[in-house]
C-alpha atoms as a PDB file:
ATOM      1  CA  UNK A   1      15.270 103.997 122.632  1.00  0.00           C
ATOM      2  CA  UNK A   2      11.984 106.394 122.491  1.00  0.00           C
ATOM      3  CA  UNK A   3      12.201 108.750 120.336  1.00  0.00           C
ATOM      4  CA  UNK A   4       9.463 111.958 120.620  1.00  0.00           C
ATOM      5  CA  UNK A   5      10.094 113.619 117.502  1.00  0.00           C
ATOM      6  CA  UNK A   6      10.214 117.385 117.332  1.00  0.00           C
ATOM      7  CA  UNK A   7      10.188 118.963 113.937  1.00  0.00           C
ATOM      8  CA  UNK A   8      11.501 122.570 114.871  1.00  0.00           C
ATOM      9  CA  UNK A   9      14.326 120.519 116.642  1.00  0.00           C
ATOM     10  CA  UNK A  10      17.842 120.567 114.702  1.00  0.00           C
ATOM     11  CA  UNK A  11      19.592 118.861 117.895  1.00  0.00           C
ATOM     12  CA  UNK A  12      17.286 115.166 116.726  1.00  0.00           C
ATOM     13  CA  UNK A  13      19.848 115.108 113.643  1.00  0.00           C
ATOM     14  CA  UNK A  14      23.007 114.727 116.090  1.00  0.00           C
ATOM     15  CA  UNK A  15      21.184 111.650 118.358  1.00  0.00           C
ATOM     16  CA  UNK A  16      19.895 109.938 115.746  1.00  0.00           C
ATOM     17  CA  UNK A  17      22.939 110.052 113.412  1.00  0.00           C
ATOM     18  CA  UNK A  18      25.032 108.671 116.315  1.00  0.00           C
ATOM     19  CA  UNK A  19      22.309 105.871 117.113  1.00  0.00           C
ATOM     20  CA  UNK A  20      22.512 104.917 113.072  1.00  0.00           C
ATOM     21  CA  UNK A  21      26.370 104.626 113.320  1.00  0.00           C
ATOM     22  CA  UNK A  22      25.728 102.777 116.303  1.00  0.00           C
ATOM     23  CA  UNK A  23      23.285 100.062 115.306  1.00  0.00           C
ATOM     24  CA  UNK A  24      25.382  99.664 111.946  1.00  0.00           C
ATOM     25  CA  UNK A  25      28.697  98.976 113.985  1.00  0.00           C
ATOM     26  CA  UNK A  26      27.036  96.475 115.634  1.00  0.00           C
ATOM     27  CA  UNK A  27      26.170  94.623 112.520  1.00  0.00           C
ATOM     28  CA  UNK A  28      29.701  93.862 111.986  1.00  0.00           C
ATOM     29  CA  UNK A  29      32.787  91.976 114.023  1.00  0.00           C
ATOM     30  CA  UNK A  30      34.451  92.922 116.005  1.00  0.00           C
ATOM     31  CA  UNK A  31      31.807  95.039 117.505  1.00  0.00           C
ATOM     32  CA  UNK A  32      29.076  93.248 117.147  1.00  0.00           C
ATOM     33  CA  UNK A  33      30.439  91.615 120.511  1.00  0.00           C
ATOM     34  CA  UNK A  34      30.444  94.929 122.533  1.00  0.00           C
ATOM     35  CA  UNK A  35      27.734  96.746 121.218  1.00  0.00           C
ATOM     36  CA  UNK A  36      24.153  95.394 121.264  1.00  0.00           C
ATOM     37  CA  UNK A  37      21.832  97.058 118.669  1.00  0.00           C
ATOM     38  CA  UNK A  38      18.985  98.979 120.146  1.00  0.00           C
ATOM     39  CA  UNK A  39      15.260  98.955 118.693  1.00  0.00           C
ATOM     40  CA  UNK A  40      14.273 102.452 118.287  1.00  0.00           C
ATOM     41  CA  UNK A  41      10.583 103.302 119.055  1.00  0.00           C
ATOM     42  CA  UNK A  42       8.898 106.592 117.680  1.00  0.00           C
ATOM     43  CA  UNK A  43       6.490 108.030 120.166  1.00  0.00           C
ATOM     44  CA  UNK A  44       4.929 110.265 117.542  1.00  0.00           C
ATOM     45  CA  UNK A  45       4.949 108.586 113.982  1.00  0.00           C
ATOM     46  CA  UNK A  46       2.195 110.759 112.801  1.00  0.00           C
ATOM     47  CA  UNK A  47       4.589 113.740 113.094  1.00  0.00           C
ATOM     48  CA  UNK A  48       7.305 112.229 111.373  1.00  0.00           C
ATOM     49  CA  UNK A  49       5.314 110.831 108.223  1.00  0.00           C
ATOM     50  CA  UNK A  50       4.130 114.803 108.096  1.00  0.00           C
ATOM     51  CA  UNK A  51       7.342 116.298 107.955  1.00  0.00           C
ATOM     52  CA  UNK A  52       8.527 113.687 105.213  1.00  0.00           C
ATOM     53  CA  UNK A  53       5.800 114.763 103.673  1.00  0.00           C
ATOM     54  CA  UNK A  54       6.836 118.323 103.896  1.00  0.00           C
ATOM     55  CA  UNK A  55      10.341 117.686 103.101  1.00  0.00           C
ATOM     56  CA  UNK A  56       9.827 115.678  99.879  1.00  0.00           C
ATOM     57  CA  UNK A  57       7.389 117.951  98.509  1.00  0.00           C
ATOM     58  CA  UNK A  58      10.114 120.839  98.933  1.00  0.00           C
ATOM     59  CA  UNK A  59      12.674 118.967  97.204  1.00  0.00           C
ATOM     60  CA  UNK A  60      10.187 117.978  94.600  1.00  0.00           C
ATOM     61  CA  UNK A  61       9.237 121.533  94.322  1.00  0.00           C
ATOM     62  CA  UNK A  62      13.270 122.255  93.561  1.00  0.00           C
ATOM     63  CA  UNK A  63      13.487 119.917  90.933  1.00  0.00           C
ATOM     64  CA  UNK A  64      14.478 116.853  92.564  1.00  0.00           C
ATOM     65  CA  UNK A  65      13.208 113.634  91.399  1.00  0.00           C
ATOM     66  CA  UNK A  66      10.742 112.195  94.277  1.00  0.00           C
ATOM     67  CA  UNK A  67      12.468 108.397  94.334  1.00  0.00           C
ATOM     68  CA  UNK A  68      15.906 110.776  95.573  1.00  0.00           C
ATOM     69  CA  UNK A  69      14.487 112.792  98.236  1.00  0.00           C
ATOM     70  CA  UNK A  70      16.524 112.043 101.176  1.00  0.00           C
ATOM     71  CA  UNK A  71      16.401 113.746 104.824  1.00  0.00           C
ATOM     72  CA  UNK A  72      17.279 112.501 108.707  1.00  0.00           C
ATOM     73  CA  UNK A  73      13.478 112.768 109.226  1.00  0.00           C
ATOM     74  CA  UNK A  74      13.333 109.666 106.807  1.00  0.00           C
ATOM     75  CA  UNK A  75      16.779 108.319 108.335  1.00  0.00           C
ATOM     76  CA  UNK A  76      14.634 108.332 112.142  1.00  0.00           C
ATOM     77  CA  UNK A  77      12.017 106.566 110.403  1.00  0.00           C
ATOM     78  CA  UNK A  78      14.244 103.769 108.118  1.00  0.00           C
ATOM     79  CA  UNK A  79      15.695 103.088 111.890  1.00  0.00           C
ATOM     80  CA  UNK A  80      12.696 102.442 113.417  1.00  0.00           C
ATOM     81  CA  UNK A  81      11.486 100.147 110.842  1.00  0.00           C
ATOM     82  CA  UNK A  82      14.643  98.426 110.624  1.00  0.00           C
ATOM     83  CA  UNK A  83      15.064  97.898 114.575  1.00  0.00           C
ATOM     84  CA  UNK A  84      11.470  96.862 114.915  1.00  0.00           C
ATOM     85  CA  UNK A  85      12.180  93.420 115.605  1.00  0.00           C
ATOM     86  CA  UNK A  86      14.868  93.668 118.131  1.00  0.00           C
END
């Protein structure tokens, strides 16, 4: 799956929540039999590592400790890096 990330987009969060539950399902039996794990492919990684970026230094800025900033930008990206080899 290609992925052309658009940071004003709040629709991304939907598609690549359901592609997470999907890949993860596939991990284990019995689905791992009827559905196949997909690699997931970011057409624009530079935008993606920018709005990480962006959203860490918010939550940083509110007081949360950088090594428990958490968003779905960083979920797309764990994805792709864990679906790399497939």
């Amino acid at each position: 799956m290609h992925v052309i990330f658009d940071p004003t987009s709040q629709g991304f969060i939907a598609d690549v929540m359901m592609t997470f539950a999907l890949n993860e399902l596939a991990k284990i039996e019995p689905f791992s039999g009827l559905i196949k794990r997909k690699k997931v492919v970011i057409v624009n990684p530079e935008i993606v590592e920018d709005k990480i970026r962006e959203e860490v230094a918010k939550q940083i800025g509110n007081g949360t400790d950088p090594k428990f900033a958490k968003s779905y930008t960083m979920v797309l990206r764990n994805l792709a890096d864990e679906t790399a080899h497939i």
